[in-house]
N, C-alpha and C. Protein backbone atom coordinates (compact mmCIF):
# COMPACT_ATOMS: atom_id res chain seq x y z
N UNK A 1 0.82 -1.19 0.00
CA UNK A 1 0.00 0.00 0.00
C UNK A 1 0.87 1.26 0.00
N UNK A 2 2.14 1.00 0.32
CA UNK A 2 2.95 2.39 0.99
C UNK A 2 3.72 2.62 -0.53
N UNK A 3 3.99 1.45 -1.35
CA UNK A 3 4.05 1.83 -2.70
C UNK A 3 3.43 2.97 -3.66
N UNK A 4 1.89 2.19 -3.67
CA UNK A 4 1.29 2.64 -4.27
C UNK A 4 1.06 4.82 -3.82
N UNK A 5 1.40 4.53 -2.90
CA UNK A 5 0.81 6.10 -1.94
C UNK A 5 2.36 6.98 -2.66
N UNK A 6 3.50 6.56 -2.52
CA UNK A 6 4.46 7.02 -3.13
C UNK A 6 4.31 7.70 -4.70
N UNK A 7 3.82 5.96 -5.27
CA UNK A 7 3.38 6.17 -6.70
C UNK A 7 2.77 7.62 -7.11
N UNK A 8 1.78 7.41 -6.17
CA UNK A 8 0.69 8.64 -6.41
C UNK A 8 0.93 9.88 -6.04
N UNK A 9 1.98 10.31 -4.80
CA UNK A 9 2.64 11.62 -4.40
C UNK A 9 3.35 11.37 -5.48
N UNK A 10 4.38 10.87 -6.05
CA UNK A 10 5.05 11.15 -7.37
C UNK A 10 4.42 11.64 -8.47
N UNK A 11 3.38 11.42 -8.36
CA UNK A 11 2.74 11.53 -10.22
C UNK A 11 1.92 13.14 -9.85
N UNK A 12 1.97 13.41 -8.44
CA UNK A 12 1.45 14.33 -8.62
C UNK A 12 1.82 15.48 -8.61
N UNK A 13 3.06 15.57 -8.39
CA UNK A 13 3.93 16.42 -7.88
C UNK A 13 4.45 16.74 -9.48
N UNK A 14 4.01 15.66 -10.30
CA UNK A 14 4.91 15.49 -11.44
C UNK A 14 3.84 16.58 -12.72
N UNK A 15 2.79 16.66 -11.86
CA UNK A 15 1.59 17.56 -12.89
C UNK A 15 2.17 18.61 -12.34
N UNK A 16 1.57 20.27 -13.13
CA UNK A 16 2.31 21.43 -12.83
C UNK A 16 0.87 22.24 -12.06
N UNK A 17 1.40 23.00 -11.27
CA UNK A 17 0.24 23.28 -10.18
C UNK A 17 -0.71 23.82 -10.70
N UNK A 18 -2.10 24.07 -10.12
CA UNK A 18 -2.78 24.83 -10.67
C UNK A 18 -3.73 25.79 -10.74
N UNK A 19 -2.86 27.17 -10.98
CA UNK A 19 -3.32 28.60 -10.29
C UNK A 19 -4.70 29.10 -10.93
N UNK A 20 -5.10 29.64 -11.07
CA UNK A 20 -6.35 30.10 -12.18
C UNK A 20 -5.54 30.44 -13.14
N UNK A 21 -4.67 31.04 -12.89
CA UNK A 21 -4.63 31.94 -14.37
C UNK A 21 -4.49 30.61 -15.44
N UNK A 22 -3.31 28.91 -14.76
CA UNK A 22 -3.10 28.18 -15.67
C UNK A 22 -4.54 27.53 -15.90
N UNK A 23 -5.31 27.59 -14.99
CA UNK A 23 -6.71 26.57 -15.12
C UNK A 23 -6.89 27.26 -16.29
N UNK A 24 -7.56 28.66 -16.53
CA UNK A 24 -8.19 28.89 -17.55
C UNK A 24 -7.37 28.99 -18.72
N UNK A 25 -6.49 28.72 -18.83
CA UNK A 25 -5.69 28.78 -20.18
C UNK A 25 -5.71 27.46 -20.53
N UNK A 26 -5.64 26.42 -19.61
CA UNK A 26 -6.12 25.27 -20.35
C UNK A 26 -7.29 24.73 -20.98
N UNK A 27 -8.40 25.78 -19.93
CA UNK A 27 -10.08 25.01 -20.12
C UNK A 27 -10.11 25.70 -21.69
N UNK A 28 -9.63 27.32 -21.67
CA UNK A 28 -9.58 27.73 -23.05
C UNK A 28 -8.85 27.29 -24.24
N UNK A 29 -7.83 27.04 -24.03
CA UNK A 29 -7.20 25.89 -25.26
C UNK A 29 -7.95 24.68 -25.36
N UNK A 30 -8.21 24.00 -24.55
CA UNK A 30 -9.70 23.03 -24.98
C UNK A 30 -10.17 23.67 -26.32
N UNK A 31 -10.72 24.54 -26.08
CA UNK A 31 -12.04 25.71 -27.38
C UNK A 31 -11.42 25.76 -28.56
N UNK A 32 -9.69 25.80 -28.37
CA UNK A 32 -9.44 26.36 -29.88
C UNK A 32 -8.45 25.58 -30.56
N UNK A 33 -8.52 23.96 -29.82
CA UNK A 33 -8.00 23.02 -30.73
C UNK A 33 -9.07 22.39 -31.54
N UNK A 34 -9.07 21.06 -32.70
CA UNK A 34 -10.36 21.10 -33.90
C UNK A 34 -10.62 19.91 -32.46
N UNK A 35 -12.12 19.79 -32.36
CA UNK A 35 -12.57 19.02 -31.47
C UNK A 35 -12.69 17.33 -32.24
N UNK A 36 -13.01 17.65 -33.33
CA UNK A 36 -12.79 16.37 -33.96
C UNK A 36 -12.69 16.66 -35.65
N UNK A 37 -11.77 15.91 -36.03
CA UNK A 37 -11.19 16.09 -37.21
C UNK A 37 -12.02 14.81 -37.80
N UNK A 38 -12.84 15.14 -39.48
CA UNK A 38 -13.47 14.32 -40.36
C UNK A 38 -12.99 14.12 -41.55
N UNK A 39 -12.43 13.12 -42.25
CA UNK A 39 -11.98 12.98 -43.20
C UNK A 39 -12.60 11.88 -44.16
N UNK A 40 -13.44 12.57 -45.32
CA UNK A 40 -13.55 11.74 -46.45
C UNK A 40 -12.90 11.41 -47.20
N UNK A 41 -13.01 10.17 -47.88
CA UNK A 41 -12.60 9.66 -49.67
C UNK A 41 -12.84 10.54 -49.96
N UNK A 42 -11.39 11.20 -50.92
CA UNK A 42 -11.62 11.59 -52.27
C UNK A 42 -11.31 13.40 -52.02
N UNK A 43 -11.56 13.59 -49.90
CA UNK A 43 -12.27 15.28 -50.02
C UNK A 43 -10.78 15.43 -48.82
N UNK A 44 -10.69 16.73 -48.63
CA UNK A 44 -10.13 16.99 -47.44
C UNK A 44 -10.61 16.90 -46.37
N UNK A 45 -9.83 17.20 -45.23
CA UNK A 45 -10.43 17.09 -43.90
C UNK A 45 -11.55 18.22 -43.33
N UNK A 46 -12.40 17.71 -42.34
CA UNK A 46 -13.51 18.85 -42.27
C UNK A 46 -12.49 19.09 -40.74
N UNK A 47 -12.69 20.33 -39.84
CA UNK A 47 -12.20 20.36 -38.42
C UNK A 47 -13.38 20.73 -37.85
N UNK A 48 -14.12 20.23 -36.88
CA UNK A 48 -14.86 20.70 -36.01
C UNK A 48 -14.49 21.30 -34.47
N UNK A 49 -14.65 22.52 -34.60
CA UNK A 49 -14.29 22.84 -33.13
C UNK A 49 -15.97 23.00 -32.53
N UNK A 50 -15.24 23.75 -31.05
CA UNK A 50 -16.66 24.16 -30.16
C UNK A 50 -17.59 25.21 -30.73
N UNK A 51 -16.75 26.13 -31.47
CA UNK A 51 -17.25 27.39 -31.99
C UNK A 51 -17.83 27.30 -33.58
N UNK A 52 -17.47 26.16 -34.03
CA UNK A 52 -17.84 25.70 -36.03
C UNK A 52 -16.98 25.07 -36.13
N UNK A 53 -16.87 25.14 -38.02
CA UNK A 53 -16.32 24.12 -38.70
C UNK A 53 -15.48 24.79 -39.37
N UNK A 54 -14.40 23.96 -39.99
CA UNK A 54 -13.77 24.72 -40.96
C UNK A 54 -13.74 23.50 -42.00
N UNK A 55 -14.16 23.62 -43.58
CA UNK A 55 -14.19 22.67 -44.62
C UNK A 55 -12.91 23.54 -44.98
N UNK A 56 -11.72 21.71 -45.49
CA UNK A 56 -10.70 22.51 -46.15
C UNK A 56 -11.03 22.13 -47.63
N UNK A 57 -11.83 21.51 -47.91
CA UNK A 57 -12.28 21.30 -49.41
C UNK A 57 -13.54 21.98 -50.04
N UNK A 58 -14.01 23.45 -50.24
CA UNK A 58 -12.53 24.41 -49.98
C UNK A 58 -12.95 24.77 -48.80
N UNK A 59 -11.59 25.77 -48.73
CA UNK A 59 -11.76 26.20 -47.22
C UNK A 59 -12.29 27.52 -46.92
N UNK A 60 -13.26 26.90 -45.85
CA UNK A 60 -14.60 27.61 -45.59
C UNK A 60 -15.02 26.99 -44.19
N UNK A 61 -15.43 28.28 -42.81
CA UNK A 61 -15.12 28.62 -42.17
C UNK A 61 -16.79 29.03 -41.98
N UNK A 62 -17.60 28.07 -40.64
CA UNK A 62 -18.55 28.12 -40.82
C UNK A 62 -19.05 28.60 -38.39
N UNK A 63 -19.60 29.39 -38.22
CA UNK A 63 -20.40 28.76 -36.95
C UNK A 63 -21.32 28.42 -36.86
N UNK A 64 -21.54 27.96 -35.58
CA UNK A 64 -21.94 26.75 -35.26
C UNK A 64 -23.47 27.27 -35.50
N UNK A 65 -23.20 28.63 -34.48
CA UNK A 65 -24.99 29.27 -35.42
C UNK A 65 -25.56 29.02 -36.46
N UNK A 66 -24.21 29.13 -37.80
CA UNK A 66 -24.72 29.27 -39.00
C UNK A 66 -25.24 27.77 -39.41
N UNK A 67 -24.70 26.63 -38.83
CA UNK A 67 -25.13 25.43 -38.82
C UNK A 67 -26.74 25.09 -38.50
N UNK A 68 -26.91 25.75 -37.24
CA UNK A 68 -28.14 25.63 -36.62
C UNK A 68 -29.24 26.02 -37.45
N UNK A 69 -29.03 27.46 -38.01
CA UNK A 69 -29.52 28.01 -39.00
C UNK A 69 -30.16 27.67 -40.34
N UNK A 70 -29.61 26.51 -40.73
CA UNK A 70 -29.52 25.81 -41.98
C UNK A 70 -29.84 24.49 -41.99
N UNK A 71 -29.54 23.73 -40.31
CA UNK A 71 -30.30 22.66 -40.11
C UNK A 71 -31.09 22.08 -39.16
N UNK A 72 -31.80 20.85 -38.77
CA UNK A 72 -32.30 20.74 -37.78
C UNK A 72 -31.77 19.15 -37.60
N UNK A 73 -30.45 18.83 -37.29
CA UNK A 73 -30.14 17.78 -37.07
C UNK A 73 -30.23 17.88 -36.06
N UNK A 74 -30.42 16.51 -34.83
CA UNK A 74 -30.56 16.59 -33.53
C UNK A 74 -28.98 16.41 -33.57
N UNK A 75 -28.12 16.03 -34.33
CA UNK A 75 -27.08 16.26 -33.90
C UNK A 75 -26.14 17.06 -33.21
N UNK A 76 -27.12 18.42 -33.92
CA UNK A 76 -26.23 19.80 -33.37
C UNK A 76 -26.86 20.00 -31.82
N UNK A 77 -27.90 19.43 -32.03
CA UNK A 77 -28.20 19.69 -30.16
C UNK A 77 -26.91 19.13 -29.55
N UNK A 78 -26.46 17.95 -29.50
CA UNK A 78 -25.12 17.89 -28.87
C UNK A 78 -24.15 18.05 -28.65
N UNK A 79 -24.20 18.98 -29.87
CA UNK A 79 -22.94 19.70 -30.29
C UNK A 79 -22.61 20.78 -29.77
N UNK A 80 -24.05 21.58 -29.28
CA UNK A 80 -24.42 22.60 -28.96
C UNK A 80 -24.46 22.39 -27.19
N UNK A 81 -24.55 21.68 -26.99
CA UNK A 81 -24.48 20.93 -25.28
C UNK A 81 -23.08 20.26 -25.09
N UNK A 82 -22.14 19.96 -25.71
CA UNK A 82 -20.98 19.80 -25.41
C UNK A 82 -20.30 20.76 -25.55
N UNK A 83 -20.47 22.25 -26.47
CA UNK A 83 -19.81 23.70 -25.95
C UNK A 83 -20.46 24.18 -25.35
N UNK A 84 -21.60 24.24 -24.66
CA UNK A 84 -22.38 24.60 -23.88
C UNK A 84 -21.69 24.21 -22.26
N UNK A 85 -21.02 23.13 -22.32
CA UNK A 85 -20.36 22.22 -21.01
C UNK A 85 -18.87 22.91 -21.04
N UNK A 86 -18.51 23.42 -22.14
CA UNK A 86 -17.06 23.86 -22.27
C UNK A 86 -17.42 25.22 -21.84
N UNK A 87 -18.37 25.89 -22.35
CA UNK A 87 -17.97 27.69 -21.86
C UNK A 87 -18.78 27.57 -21.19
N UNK A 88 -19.45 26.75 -19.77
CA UNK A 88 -20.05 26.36 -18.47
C UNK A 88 -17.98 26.33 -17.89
N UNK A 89 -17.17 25.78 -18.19
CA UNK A 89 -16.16 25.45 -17.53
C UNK A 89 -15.06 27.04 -17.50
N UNK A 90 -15.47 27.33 -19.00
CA UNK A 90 -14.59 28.73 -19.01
C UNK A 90 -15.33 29.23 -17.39
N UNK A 91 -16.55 29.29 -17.55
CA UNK A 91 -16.60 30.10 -16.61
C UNK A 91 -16.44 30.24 -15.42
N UNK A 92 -16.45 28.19 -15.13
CA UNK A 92 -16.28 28.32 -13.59
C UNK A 92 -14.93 27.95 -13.48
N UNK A 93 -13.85 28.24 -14.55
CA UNK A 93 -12.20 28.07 -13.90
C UNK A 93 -12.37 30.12 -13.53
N UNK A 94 -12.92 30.79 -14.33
CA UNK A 94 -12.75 32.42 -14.17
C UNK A 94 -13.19 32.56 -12.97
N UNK A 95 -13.59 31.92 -12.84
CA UNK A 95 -13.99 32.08 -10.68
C UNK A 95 -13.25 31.65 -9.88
N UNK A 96 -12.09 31.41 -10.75
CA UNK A 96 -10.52 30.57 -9.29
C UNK A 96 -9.92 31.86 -9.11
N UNK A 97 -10.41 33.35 -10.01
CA UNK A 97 -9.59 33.96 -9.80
C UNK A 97 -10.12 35.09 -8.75
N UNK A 98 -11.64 35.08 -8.69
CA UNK A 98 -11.82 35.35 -6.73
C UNK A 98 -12.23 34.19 -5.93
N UNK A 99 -11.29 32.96 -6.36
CA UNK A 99 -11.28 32.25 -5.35
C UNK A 99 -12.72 31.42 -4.76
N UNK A 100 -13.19 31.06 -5.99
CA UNK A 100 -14.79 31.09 -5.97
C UNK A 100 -14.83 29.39 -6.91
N UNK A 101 -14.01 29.32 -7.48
CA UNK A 101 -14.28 28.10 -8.77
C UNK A 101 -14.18 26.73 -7.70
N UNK A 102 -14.95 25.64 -8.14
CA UNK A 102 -15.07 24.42 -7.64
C UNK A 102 -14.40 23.50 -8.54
N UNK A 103 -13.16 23.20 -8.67
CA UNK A 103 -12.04 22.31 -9.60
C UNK A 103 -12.96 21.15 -10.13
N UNK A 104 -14.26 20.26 -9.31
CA UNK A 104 -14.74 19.55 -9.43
C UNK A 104 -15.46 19.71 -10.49
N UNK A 105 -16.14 20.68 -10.30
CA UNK A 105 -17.67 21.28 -11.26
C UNK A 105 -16.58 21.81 -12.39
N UNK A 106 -15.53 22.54 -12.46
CA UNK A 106 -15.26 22.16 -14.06
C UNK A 106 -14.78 21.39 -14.43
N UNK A 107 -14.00 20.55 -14.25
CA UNK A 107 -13.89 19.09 -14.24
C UNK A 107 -14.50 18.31 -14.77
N UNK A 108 -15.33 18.18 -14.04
CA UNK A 108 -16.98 17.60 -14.42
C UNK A 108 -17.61 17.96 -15.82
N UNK A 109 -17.75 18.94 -15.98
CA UNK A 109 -18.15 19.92 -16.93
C UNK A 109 -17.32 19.18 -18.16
N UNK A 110 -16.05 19.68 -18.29
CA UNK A 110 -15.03 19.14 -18.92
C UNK A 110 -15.25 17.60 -20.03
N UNK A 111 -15.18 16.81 -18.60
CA UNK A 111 -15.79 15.51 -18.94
C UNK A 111 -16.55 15.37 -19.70
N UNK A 112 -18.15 16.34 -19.57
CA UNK A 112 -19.15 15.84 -20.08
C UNK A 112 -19.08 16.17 -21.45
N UNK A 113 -18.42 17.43 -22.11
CA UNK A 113 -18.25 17.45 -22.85
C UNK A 113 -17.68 16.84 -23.73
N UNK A 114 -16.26 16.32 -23.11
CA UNK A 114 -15.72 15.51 -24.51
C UNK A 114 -16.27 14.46 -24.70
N UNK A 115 -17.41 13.74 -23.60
CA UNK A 115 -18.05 12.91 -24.21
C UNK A 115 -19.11 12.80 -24.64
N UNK A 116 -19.65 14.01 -25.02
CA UNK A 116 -20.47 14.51 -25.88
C UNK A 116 -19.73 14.54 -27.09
N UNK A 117 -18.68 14.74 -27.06
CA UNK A 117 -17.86 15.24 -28.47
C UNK A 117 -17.54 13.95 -29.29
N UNK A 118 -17.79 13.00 -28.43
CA UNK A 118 -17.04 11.49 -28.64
C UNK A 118 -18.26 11.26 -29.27
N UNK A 119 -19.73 11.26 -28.82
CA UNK A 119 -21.15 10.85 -29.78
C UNK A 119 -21.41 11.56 -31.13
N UNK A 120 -20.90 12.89 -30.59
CA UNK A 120 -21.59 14.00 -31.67
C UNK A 120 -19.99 13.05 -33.11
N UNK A 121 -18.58 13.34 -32.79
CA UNK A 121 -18.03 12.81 -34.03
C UNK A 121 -18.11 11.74 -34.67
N UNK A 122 -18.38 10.44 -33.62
CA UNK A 122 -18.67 9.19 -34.20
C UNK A 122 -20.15 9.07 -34.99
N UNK A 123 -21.02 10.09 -34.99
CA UNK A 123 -22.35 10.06 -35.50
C UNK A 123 -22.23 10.79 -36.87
N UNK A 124 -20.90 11.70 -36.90
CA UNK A 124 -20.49 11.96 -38.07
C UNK A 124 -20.15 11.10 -39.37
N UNK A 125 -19.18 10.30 -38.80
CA UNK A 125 -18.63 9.34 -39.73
C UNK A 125 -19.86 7.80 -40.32
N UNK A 126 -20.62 8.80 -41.12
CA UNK A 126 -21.68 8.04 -41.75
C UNK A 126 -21.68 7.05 -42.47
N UNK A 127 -20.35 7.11 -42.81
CA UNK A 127 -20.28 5.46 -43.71
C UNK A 127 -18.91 5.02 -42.75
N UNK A 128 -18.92 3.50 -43.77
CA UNK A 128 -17.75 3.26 -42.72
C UNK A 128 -16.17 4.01 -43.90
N UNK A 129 -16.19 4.23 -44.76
CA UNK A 129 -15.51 5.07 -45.51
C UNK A 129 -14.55 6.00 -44.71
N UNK A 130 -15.80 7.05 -43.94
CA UNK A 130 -15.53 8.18 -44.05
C UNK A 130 -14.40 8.13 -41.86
N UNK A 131 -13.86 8.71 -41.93
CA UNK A 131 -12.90 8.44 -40.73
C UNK A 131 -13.26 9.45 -40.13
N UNK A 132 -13.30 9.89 -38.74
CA UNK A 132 -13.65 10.51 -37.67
C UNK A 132 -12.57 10.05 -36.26
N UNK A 133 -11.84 11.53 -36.24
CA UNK A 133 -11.07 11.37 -34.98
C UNK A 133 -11.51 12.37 -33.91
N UNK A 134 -11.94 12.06 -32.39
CA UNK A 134 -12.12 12.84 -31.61
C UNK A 134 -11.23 13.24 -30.96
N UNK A 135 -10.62 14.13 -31.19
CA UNK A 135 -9.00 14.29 -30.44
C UNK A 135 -9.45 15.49 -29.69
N UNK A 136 -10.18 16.66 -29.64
CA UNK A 136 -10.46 17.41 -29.07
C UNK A 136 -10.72 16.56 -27.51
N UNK A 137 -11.73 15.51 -27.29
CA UNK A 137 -12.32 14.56 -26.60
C UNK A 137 -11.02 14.47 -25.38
N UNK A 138 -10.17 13.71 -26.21
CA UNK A 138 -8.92 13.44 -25.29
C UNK A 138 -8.22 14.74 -24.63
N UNK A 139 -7.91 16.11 -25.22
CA UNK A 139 -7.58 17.20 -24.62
C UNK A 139 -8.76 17.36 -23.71
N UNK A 140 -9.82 17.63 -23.57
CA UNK A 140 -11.02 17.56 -22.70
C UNK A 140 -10.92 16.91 -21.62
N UNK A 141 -10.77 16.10 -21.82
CA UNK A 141 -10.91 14.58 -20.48
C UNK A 141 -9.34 14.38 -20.05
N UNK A 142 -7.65 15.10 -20.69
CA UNK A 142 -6.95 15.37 -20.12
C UNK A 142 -6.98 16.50 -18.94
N UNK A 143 -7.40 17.41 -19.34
CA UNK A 143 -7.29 18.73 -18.68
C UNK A 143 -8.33 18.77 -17.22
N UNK A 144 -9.16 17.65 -17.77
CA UNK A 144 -10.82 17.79 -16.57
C UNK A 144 -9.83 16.42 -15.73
N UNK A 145 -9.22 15.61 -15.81
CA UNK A 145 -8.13 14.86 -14.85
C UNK A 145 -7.26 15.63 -14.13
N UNK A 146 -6.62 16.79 -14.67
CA UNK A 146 -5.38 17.37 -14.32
C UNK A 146 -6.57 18.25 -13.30
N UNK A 147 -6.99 18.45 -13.24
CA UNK A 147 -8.00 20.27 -12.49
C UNK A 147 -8.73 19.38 -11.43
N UNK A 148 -9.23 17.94 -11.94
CA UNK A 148 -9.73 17.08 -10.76
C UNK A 148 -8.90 16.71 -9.52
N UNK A 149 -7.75 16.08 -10.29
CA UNK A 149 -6.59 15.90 -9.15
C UNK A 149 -6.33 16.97 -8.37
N UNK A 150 -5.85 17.74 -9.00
CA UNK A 150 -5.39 19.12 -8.21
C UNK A 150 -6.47 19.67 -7.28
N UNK A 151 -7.66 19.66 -7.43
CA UNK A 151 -9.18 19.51 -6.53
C UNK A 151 -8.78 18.95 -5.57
N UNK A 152 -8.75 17.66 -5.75
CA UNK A 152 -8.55 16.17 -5.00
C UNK A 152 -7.85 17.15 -3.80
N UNK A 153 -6.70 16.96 -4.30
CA UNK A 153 -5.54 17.18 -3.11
C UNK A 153 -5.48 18.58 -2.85
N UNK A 154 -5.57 19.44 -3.07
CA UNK A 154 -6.25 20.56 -2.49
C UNK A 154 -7.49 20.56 -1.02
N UNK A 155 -7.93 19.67 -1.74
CA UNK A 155 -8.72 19.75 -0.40
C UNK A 155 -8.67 18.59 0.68
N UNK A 156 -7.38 17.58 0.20
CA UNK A 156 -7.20 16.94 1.36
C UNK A 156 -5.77 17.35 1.62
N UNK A 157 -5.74 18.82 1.33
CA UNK A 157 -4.77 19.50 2.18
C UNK A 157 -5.49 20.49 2.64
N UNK A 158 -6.67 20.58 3.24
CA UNK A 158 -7.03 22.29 3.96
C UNK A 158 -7.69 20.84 4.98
């Protein structure tokens, strides 16, 4: 057991601390990497972030509004609820900076989103052709680990 407890003071010591100012620079880089990258036969890659799309065949540069606008896939409801969970998190890391943010609840938040992001891209890739990577997903559910831990032990240090 006294291993494992080592293990775990090591690994944590080994993440870099985390002040607000770094919380929100991470929850915000979340937003402005492609949340999931789509690639057809034959076409270029589509990038989906939290905010739209960008088609590079050609390239064209769409939000998410303008999506909504034009369709009524229930898809975009989730799409629209997994950045909805991301700028829910912008906001509650901007509250570490009066000391107000709950590491958990964005965290949490975090989470739910990239796995929202994980349904909404795999529902993309409509044939089996067409390839769909959720990599946004994994930055998501990295960053909502790193802000959880640091939670964690934060408060089993007060």
């Amino acid at each position: 057991m006294a291993d494992s407890a080592r293990l775990r003071d090591r690994f944590a010591r080994a993440l870099p601390a985390s002040s607000p100012r770094r919380v929100l620079a991470a929850v915000l880089l979340c937003g402005l990497v492609p949340w999931s990258i789509q690639v057809s036969p034959g076409s270029r890659a589509f990038l989906r972030f939290a905010w739209g799309g960008v088609s590079l065949d050609p390239v064209v540069a769409r939000t998410l509004l303008t999506y909504l606008a034009y369709s009524s896939s229930p898809l975009l409801g989730r799409w629209v609820a997994a950045a909805a969970c991301w700028l829910l998190a912008v906001g509650s890391a901007a509250l570490g900076f009066v000391d107000a943010e709950d590491g958990r609840v964005t965290a949490g938040l975090l989470a739910v989103a990239g796995a929202a992001n994980v349904v909404v891209a795999s529902s993309f890739a409509a044939s089996p052709a067409q390839r769909t990577y959720p990599v946004g997903s994994l930055l998501l559910w990295a960053v909502a680990a790193w802000r959880y831990r640091a939670a964690r032990a934060a408060r089993a240090d007060a």
